[in-house]
N, C-alpha and C. Protein backbone atom coordinates (compact mmCIF):
# COMPACT_ATOMS: atom_id res chain seq x y z
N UNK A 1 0.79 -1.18 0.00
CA UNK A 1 0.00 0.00 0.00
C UNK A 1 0.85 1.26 0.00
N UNK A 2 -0.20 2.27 -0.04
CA UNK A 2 0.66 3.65 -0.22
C UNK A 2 1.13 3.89 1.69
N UNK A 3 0.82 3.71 2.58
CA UNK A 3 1.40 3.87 3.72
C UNK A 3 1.38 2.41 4.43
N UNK A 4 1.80 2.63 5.98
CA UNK A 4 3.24 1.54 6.22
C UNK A 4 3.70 0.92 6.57
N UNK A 5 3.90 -0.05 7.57
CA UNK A 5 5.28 -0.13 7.78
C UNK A 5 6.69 -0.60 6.63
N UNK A 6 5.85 -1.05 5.66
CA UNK A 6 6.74 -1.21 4.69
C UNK A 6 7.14 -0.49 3.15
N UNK A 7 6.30 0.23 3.85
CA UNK A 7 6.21 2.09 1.79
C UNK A 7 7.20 2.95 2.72
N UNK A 8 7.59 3.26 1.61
CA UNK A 8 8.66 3.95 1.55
C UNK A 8 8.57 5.38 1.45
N UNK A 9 6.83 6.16 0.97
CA UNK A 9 6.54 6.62 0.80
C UNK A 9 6.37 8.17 2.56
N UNK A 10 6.08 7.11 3.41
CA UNK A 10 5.93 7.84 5.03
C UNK A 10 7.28 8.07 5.13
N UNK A 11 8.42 7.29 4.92
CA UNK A 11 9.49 7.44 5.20
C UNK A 11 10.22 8.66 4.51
N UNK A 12 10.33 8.71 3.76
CA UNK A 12 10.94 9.36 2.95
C UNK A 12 10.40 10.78 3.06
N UNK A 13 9.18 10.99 3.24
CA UNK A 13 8.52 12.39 3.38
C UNK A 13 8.99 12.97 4.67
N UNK A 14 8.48 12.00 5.41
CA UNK A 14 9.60 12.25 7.48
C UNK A 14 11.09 12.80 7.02
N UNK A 15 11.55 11.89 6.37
CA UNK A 15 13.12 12.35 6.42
C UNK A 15 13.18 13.39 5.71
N UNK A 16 12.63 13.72 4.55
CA UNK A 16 12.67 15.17 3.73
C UNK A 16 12.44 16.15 4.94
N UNK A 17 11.20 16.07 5.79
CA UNK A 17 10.81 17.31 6.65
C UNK A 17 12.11 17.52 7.81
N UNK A 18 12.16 16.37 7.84
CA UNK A 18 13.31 17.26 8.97
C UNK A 18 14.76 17.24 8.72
N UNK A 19 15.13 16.69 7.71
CA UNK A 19 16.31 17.08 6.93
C UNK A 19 15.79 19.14 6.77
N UNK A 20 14.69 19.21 5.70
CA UNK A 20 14.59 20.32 5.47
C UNK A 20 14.55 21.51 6.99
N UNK A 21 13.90 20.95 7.77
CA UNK A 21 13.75 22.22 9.20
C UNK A 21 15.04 22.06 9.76
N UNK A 22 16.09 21.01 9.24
CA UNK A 22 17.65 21.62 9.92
C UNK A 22 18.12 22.59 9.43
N UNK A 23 17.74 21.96 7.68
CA UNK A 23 18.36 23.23 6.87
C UNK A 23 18.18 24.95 6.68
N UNK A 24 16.45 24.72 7.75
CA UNK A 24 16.04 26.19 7.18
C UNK A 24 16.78 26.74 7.93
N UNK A 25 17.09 26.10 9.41
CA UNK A 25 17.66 27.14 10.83
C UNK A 25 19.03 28.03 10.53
N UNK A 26 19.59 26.89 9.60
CA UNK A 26 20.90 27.94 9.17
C UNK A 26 21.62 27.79 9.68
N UNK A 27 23.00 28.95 10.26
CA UNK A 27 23.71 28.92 11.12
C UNK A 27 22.94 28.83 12.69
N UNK A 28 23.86 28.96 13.85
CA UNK A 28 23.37 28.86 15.31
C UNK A 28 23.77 30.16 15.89
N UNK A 29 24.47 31.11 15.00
CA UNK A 29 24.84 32.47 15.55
C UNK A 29 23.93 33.47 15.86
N UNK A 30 22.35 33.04 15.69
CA UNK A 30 21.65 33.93 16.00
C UNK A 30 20.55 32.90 16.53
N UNK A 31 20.87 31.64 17.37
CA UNK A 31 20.17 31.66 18.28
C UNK A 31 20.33 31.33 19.95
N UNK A 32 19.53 31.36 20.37
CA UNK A 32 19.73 30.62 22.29
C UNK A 32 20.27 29.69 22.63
N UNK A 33 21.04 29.82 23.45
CA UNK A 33 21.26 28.13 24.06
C UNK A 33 20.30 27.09 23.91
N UNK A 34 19.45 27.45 23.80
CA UNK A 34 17.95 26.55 24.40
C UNK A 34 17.60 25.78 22.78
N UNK A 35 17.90 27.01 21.95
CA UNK A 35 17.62 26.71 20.27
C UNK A 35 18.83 25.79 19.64
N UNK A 36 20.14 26.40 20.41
CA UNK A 36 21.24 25.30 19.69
C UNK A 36 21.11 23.96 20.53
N UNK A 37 20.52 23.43 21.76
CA UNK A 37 20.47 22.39 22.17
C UNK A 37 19.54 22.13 21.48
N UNK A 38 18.71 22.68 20.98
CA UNK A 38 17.15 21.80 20.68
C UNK A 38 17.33 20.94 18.83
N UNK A 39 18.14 21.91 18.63
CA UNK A 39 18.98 21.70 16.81
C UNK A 39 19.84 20.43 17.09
N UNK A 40 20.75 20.32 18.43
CA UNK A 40 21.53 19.54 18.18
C UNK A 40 20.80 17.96 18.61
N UNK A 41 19.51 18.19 19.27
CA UNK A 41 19.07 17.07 19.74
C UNK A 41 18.55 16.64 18.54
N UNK A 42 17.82 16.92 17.64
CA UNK A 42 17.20 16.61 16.64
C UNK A 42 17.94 15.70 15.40
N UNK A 43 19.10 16.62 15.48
CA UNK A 43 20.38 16.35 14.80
C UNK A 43 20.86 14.84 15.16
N UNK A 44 21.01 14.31 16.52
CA UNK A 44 21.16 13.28 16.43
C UNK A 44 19.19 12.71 16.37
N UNK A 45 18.64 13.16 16.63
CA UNK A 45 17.55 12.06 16.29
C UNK A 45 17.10 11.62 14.95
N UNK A 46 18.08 12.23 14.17
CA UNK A 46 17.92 11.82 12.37
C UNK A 46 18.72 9.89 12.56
N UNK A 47 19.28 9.96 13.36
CA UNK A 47 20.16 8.84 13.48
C UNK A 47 18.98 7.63 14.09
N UNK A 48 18.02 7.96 14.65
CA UNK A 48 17.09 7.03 14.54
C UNK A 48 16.27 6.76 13.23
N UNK A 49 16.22 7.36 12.32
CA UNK A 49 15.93 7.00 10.64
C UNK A 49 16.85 5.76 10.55
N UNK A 50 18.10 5.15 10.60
CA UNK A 50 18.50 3.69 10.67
C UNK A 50 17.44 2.84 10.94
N UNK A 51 16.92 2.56 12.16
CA UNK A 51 15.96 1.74 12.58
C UNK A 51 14.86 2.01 12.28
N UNK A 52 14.30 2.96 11.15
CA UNK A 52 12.98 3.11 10.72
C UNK A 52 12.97 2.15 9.64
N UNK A 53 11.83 1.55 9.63
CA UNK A 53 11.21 0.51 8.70
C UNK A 53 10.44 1.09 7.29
N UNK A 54 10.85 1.70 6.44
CA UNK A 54 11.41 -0.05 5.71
C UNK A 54 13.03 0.10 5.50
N UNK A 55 13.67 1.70 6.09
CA UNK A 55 15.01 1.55 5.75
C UNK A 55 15.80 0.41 6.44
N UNK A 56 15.44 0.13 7.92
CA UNK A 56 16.04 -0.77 8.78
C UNK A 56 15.89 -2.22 7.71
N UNK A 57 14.63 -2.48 7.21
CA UNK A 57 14.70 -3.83 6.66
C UNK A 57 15.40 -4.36 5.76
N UNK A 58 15.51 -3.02 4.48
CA UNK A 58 15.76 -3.18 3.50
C UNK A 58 17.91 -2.81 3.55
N UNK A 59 17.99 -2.13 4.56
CA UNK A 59 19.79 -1.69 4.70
C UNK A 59 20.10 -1.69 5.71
N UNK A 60 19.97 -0.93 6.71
CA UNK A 60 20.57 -0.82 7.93
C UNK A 60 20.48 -2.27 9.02
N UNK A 61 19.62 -2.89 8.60
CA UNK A 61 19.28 -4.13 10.01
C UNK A 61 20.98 -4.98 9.79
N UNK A 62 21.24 -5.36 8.38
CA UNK A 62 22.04 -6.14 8.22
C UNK A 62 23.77 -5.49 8.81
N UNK A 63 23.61 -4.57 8.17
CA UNK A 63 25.04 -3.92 8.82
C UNK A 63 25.19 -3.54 9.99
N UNK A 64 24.24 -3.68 10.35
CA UNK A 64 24.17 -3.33 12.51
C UNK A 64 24.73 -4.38 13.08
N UNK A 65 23.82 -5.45 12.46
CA UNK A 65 23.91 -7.01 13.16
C UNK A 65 25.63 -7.56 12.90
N UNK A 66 25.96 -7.22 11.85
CA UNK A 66 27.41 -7.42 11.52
C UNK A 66 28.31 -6.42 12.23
N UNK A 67 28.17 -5.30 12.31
CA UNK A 67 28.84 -4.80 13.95
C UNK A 67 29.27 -5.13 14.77
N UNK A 68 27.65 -5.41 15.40
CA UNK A 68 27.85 -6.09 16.24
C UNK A 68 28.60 -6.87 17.28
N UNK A 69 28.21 -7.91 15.72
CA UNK A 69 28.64 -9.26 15.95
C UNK A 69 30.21 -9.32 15.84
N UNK A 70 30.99 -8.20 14.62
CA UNK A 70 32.26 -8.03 14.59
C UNK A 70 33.20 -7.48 16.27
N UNK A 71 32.54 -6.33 16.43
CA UNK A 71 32.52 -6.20 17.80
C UNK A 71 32.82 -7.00 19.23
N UNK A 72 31.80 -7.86 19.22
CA UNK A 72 31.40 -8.73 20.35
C UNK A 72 33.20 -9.38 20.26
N UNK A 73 33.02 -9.73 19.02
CA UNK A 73 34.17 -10.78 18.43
C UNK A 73 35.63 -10.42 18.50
N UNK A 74 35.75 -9.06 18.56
CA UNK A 74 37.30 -8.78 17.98
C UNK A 74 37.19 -7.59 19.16
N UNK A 75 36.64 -6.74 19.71
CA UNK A 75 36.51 -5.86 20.34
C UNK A 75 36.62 -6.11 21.63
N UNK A 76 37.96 -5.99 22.69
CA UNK A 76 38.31 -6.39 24.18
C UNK A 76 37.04 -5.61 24.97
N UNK A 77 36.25 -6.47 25.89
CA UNK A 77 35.10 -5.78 26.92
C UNK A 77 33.73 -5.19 25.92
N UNK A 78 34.01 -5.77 24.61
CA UNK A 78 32.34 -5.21 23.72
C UNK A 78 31.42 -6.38 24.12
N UNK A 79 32.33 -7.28 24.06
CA UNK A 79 31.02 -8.19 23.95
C UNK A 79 29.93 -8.79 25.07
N UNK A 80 29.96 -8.23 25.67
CA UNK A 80 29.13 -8.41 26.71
C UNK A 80 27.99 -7.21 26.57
N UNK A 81 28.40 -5.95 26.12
CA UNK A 81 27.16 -4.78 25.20
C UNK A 81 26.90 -5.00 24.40
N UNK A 82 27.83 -5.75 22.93
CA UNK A 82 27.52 -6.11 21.74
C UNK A 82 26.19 -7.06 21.94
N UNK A 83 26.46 -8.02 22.69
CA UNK A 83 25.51 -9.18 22.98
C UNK A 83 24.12 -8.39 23.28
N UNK A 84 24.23 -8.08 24.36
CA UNK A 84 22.97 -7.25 25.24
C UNK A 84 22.32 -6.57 24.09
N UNK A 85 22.93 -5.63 23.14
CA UNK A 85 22.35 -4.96 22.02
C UNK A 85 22.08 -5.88 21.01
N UNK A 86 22.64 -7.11 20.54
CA UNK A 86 21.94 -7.71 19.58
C UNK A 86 20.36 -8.64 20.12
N UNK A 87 20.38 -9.04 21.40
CA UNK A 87 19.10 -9.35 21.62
C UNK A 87 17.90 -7.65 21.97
N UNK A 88 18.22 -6.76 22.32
CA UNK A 88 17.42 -5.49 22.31
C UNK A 88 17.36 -5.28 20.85
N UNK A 89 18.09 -5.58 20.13
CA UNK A 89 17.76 -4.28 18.86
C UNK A 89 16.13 -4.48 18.32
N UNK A 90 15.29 -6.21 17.77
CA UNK A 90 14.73 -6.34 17.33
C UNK A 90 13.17 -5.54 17.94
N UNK A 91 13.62 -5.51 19.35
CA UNK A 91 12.36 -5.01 20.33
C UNK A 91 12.32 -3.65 20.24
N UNK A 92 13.73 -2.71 19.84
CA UNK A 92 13.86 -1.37 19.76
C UNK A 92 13.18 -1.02 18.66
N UNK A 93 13.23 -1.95 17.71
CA UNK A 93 13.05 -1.45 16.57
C UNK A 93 11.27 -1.33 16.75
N UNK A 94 11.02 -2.63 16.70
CA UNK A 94 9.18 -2.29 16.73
C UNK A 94 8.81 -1.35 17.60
N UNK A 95 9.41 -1.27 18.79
CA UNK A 95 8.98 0.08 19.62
C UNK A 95 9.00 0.67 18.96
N UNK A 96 9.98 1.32 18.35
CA UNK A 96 10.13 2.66 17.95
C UNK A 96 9.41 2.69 16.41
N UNK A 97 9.01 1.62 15.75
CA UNK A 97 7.81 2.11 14.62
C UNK A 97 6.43 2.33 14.91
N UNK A 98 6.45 1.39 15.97
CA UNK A 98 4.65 1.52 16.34
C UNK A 98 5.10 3.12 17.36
N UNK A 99 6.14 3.56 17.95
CA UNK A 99 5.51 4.86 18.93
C UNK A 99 5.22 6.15 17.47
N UNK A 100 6.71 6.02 16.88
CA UNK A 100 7.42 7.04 15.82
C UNK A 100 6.72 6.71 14.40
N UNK A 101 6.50 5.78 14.32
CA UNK A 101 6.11 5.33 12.83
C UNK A 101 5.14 5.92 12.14
């Protein structure tokens, strides 16, 4: 269908809008503390678009899980977070389409 969890169509419009409201703000030289924290929070919340569905399904799920898993593996003291995060991710993810989606 035209909307989702699997069109590409919701997605892509989300990420246009707030790609675009970073871009309108501009520089941060003319605003508040309150405005450059609120820019920079957002800024990383583009980084939850990874785990949005259908990008997570179709790209990001696989290269996480290989992280991971590289991580856990080769990385002294990861793997005991690596681990912990590869059984959370699948539950993060549906959370966060059914709250955000």
């Amino acid at each position: 269908g035209v909307f989702g969890e699997k069109s590409w169509k919701p997605f892509l419009l989300s990420l246009a809008m707030d790609c675009s409201s970073q871009t309108l703000h501009g520089s941060s030289k003319s605003m508040t503390e309150a405005e450059c924290k609120e820019i920079i929070r957002r800024r990383f919340g583009l980084i939850n678009y990874l785990l949005r569905s259908p990008f997570y399904d179709k790209k990001s799920k696989a290269v996480i899980i290989w992280l991971l898993r590289f991580s856990q593996e080769n990385i002294p003291l990861a793997g005991s977070l690596s681990k912990a995060l590869l059984r959370y991710l699948p539950e993060y993810q549906q959370i966060y389409f059914y709250i955000w989606g």
